[in-house]
Protein backbone atom coordinates (compact mmCIF):
# COMPACT_ATOMS: atom_id res chain seq x y z
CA UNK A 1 108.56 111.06 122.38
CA UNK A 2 106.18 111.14 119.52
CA UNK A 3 103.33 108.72 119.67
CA UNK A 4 104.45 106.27 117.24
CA UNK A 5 107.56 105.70 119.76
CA UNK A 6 105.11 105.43 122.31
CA UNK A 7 103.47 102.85 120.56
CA UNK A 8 106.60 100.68 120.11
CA UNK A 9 107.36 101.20 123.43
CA UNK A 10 103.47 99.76 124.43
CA UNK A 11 103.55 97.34 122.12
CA UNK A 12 105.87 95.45 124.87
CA UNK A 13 104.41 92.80 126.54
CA UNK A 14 107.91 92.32 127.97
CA UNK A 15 109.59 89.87 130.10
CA UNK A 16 108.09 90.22 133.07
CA UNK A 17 105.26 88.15 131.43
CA UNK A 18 107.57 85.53 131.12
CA UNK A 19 108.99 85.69 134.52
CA UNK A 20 105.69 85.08 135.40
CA UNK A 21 104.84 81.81 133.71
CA UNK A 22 107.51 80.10 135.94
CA UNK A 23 104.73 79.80 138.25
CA UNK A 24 102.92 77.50 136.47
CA UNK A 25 106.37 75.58 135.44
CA UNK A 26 106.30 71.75 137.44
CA UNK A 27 109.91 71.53 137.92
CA UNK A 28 113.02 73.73 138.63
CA UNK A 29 114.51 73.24 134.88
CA UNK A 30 111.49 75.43 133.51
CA UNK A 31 111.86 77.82 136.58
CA UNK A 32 115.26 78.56 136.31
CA UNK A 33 114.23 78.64 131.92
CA UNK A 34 112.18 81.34 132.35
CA UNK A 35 113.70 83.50 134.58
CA UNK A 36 116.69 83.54 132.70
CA UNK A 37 115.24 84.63 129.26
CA UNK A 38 113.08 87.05 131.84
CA UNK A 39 116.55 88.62 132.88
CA UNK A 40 117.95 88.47 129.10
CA UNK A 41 120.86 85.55 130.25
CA UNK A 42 119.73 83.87 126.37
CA UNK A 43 122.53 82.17 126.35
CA UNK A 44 121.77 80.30 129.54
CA UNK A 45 117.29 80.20 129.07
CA UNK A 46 118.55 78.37 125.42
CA UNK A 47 120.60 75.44 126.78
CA UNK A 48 117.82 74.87 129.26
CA UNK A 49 114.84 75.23 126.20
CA UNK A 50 116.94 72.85 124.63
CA UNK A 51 117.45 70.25 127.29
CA UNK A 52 113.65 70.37 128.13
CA UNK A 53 112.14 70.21 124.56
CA UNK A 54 111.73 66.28 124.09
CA UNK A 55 109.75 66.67 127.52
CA UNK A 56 108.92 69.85 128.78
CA UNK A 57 106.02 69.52 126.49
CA UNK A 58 104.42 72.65 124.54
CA UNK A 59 104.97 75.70 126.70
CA UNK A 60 108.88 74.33 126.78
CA UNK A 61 108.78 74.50 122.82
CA UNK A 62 107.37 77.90 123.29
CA UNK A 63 109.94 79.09 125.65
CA UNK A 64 112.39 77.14 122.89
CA UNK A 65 111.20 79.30 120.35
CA UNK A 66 111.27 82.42 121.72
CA UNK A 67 114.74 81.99 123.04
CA UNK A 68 115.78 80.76 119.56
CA UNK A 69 114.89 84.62 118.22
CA UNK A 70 116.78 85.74 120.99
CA UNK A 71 119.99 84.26 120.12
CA UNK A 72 123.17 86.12 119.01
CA UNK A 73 124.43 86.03 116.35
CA UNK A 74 121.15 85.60 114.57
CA UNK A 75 120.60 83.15 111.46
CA UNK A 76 118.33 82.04 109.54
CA UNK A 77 118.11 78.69 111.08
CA UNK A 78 117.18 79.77 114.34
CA UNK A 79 114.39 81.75 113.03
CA UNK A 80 113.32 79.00 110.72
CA UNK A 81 113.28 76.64 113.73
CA UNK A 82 111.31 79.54 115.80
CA UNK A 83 108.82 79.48 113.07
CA UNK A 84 108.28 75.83 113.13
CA UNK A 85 107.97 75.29 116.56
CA UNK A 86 105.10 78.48 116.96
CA UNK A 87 103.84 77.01 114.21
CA UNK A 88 103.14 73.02 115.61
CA UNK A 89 101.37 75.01 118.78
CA UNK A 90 98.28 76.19 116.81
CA UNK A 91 97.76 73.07 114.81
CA UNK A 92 93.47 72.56 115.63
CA UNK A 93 94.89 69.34 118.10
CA UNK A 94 97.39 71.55 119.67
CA UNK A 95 94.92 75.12 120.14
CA UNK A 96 91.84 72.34 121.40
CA UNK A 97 94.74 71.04 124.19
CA UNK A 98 95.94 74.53 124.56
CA UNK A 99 93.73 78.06 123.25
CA UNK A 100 95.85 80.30 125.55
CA UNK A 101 99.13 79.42 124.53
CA UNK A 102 97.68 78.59 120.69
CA UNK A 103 96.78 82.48 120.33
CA UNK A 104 100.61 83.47 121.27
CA UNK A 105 102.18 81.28 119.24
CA UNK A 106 100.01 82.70 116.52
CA UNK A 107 100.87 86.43 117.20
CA UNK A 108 104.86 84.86 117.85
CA UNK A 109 104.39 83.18 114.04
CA UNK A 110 103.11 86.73 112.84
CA UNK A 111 105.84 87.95 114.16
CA UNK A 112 108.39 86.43 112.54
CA UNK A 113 107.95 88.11 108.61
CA UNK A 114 107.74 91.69 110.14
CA UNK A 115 110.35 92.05 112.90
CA UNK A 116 113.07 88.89 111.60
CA UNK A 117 113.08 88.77 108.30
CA UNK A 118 114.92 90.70 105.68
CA UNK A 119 113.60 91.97 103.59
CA UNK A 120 110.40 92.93 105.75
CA UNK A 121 107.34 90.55 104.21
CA UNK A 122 105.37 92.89 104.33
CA UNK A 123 102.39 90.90 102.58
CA UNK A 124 102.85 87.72 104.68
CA UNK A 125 103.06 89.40 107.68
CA UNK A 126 100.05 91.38 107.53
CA UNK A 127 98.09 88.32 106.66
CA UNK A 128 99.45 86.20 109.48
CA UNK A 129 98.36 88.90 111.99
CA UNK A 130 95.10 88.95 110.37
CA UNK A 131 94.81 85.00 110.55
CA UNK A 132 96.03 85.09 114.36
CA UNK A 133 93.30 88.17 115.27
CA UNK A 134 90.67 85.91 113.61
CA UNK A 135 91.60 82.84 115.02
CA UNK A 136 91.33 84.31 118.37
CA UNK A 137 89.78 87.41 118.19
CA UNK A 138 88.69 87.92 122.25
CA UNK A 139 92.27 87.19 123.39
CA UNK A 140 94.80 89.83 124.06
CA UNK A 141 97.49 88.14 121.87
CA UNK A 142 94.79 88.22 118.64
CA UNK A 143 94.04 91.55 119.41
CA UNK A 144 97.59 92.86 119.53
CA UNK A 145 98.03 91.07 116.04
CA UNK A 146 95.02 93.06 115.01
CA UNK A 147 96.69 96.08 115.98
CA UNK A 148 100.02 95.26 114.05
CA UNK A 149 97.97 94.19 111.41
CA UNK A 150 96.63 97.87 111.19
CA UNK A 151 100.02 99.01 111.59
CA UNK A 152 101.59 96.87 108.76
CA UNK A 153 98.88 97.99 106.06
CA UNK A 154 99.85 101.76 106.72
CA UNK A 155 103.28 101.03 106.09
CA UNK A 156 102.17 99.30 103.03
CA UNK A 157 100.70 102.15 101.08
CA UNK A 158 101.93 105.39 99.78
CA UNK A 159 100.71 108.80 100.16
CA UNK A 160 98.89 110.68 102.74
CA UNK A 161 95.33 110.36 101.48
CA UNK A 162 95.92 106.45 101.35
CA UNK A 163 97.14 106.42 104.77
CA UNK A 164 94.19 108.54 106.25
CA UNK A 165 91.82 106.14 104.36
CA UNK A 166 93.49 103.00 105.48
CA UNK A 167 93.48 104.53 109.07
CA UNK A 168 89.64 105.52 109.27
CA UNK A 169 89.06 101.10 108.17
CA UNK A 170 91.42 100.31 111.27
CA UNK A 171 89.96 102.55 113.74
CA UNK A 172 86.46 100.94 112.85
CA UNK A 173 87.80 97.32 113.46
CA UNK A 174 89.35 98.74 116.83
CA UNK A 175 86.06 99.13 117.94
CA UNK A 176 85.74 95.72 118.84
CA UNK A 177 89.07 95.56 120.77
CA UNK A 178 88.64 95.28 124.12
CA UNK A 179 92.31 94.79 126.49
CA UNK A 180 93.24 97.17 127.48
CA UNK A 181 96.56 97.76 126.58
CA UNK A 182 95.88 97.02 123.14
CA UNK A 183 93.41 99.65 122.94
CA UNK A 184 95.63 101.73 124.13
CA UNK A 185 98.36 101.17 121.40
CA UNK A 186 95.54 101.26 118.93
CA UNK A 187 94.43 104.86 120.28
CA UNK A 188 98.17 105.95 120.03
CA UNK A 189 97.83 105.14 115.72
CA UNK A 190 95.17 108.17 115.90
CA UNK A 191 96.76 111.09 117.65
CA UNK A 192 98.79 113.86 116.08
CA UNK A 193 101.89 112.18 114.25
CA UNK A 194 101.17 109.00 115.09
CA UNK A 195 100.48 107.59 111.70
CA UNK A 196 103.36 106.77 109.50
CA UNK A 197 104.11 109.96 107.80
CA UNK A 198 101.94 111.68 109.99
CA UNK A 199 102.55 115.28 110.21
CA UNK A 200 104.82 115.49 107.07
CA UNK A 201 107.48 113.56 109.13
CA UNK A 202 109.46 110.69 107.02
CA UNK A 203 108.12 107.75 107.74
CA UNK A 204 109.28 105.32 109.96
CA UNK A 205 108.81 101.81 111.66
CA UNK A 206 110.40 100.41 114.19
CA UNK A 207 112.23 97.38 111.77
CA UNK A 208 113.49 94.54 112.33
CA UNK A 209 113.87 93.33 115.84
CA UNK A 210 117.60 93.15 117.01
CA UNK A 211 119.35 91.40 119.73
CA UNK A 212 118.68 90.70 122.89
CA UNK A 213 115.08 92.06 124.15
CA UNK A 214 114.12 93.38 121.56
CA UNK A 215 113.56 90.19 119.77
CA UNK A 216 110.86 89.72 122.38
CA UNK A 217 109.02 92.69 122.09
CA UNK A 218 105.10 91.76 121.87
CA UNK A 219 105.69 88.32 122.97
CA UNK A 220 104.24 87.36 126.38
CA UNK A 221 104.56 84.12 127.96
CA UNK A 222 101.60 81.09 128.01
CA UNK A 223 99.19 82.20 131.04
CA UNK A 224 101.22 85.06 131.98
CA UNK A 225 98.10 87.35 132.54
């Protein structure tokens, strides 16, 4: 696998995160929530999103909102009401009650132009992930956003010299990255064929999520690490 699948592939903070915040859940409504969008049973971790959302309080409008882009078939609606709901957990009030799960709603909001939208917004997205890596720029959620940020620009831009250029600015903001597996996935940009184009290749990106897991892809869970 070339590096740039690699880096998709890393780029999952999967479901096991969410598996985990059960833990923290208070009652057996949230458990059973969480480990059914942690075993991809949407259907099921939906209805019970749903029935918790007028109480289950922010991390149930999370879990709400994450199972909403997780949905088949896949409208507009749901995202639109995904968007809303990441986007009333990093209000100031709601981050000052809540930094941990404020910074992954942020990178979830990000999200939400580059992997379910079509066309791609490409523009939007980039400066969401920018907004989320500033807001929150010592948390692993801001500096995964930093990293798609990087990502996003390269796909922006035309020709090889641009790329390289654009590359060199990222890999001096990495600098300051310090989890570990975002590091790594920021490393993965810089080896042979791992930039978009890299190597003469066509270039690719790994588009817009599709059903099931992949909607989750780079989404972890409130306190899940």
């Amino acid at each position: 696998m070339n590096p740039l699948g690699c880096f998709r592939l890393a780029s999952r903070v999967l479901l096991f995160g969410l598996a985990c915040a059960a833990c923290d859940a208070a009652d057996v409504d949230a458990n059973r929530a969480w480990e059914d969008l942690a075993t991809l049973r949407f259907a099921e971790a939906a209805q019970a999103f749903d029935r918790m959302a007028g109480t289950g309080g922010a991390e149930a409008r999370f879990g709400r909102a994450v199972s909403l882009l997780a949905r088949q078939p896949r409208t507009a609606a749901n995202v639109d009401e995904a968007e809303r709901l990441f986007a009333e957990l990093f209000t100031p009030e709601a981050a000052a009650l809540d930094a941990d799960l404020a910074a992954r709603a942020r990178l979830a909001h990000a999200r939400i132009p580059h992997l379910h939208r079509q066309p791609i917004q490409w523009a939007e997205a980039e400066a969401r992930y920018r907004a989320a890596y500033a807001a929150a720029p010592g948390h692993e959620a801001g500096q995964a956003a930093l990293v798609r940020a990087g990502l996003v620009s390269l796909f922006r831009v035309q020709g090889e010299a641009e790329v390289r250029r654009l590359a060199e600015a990222f890999a001096a903001e990495a600098d300051a990255l310090t989890a570990v597996d975002v590091r790594r996935d920021a490393d993965l940009l810089h080896q042979p064929g791992g930039l978009p184009g890299g190597g003469g290749g066509a270039r690719r990106h790994p588009g817009p999520a599709g059903g099931g897991g992949e909607a989750l892809r780079g989404v972890s869970a409130p306190r899940a690490r």
